[in-house]
C-alpha atoms as a PDB file:
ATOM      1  CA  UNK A   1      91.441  86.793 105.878  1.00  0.00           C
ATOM      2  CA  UNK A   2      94.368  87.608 103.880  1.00  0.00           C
ATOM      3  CA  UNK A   3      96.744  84.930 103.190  1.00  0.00           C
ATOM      4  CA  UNK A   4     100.479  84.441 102.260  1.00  0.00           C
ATOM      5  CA  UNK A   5     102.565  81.975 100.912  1.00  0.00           C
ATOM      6  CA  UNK A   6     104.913  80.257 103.506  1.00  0.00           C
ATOM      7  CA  UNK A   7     107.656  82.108 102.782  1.00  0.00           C
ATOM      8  CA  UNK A   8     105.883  85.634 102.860  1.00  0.00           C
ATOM      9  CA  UNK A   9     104.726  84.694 106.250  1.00  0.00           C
ATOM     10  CA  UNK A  10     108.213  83.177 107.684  1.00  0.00           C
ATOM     11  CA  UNK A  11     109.543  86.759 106.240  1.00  0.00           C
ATOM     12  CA  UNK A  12     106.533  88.445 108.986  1.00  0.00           C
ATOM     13  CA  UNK A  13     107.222  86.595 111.623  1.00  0.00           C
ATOM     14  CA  UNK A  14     110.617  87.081 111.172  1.00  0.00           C
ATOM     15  CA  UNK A  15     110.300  90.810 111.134  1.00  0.00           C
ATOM     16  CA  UNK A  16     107.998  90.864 114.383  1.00  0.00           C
ATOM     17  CA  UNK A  17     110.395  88.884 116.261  1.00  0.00           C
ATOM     18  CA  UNK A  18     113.185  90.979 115.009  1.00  0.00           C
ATOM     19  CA  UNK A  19     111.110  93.928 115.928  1.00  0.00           C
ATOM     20  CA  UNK A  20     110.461  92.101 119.522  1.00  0.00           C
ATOM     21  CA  UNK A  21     113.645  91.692 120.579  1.00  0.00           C
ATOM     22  CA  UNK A  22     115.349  94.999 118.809  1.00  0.00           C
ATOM     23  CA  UNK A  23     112.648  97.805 120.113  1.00  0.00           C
ATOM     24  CA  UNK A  24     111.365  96.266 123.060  1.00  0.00           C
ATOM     25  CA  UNK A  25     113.471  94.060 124.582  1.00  0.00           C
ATOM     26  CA  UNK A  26     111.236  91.111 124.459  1.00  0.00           C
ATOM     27  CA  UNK A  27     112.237  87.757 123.153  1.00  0.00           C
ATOM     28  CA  UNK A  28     109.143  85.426 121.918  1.00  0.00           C
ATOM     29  CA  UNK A  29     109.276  82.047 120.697  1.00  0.00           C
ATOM     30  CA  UNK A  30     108.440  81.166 117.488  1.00  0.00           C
ATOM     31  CA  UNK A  31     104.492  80.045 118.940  1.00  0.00           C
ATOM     32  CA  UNK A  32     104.039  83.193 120.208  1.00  0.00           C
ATOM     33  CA  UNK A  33     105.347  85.370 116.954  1.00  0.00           C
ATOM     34  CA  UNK A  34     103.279  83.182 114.988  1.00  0.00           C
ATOM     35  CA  UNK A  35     100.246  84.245 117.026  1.00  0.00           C
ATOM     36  CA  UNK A  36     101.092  87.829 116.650  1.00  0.00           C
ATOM     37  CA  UNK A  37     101.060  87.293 112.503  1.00  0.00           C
ATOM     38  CA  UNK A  38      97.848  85.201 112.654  1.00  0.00           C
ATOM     39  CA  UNK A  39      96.220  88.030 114.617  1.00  0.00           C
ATOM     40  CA  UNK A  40      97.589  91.257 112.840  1.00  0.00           C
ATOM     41  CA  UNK A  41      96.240  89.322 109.619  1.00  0.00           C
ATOM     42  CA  UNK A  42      93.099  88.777 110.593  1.00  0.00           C
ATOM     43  CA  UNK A  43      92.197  92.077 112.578  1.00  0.00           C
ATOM     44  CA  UNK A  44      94.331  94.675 111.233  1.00  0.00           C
ATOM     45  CA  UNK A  45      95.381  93.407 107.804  1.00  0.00           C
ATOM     46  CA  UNK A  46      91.479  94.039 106.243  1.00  0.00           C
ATOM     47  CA  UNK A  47      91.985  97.713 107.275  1.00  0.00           C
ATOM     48  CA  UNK A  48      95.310  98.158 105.312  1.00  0.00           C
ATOM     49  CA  UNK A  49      94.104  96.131 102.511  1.00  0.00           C
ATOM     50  CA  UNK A  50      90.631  98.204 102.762  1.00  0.00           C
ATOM     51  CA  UNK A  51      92.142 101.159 102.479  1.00  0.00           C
ATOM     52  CA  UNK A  52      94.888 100.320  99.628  1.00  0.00           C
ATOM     53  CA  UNK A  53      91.654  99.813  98.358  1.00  0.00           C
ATOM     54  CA  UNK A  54      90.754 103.098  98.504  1.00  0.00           C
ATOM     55  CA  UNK A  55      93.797 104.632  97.690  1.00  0.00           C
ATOM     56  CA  UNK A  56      94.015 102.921  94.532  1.00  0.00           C
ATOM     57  CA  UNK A  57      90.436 104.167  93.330  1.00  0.00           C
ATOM     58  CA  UNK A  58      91.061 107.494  94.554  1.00  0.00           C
ATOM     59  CA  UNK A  59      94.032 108.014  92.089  1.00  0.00           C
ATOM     60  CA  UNK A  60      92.070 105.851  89.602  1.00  0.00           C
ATOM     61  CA  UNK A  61      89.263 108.633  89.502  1.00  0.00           C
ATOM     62  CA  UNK A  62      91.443 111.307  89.267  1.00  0.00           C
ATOM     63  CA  UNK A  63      94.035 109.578  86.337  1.00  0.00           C
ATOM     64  CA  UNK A  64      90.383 109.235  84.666  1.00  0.00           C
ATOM     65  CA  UNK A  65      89.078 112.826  85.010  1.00  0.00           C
ATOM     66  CA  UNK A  66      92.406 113.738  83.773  1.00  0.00           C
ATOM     67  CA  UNK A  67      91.993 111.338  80.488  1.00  0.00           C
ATOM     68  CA  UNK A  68      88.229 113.082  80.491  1.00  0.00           C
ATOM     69  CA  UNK A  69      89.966 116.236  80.237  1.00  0.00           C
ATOM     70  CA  UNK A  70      92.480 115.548  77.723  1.00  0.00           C
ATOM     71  CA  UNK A  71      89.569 114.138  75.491  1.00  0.00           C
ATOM     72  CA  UNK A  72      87.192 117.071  75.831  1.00  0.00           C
ATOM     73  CA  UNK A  73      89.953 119.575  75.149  1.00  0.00           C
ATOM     74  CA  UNK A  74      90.227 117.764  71.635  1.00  0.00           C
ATOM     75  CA  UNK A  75      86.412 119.332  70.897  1.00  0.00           C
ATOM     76  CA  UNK A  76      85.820 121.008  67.916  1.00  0.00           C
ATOM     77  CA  UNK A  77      84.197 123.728  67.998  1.00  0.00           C
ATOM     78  CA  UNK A  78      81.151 123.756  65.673  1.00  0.00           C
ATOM     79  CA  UNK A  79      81.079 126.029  62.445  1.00  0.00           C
ATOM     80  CA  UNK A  80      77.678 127.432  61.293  1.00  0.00           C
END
């Protein structure tokens, strides 16, 4: 599960109750907010963090195929 420091996690359930009250008109105490964190961090959190994941190798490979580039177009060509 992904974990945050107290204060990260205050700053969520902060936000969610915020977003509770502002967009749908629903107040929760601070129980129920906290359950909403817990459970968006442990069932939807791995899929953001997976594909961050992702994201960040994606533009990995392709910043390294560039530098591959870069290097081969230094080549000499070869005198005989």
């Amino acid at each position: 599960m992904i974990t945050f420091t107290p204060e990260q996690r205050n700053e969520l359930i902060q936000r969610v109750r915020n977003y509770c009250e502002g967009e749908l008109s629903l107040e929760l105490g601070r129980f129920d907010v906290e359950f909403l964190v817990d459970f968006f961090t442990k069932e939807i959190g791995p899929l953001y963090y997976n594909q961050g994941l992702f994201d960040a190798v994606a533009m990995l490979d392709k910043r390294v195929d560039e530098v591959r580039e870069s290097i081969m177009a230094l080549e000499k060509s070869e005198t005989k």
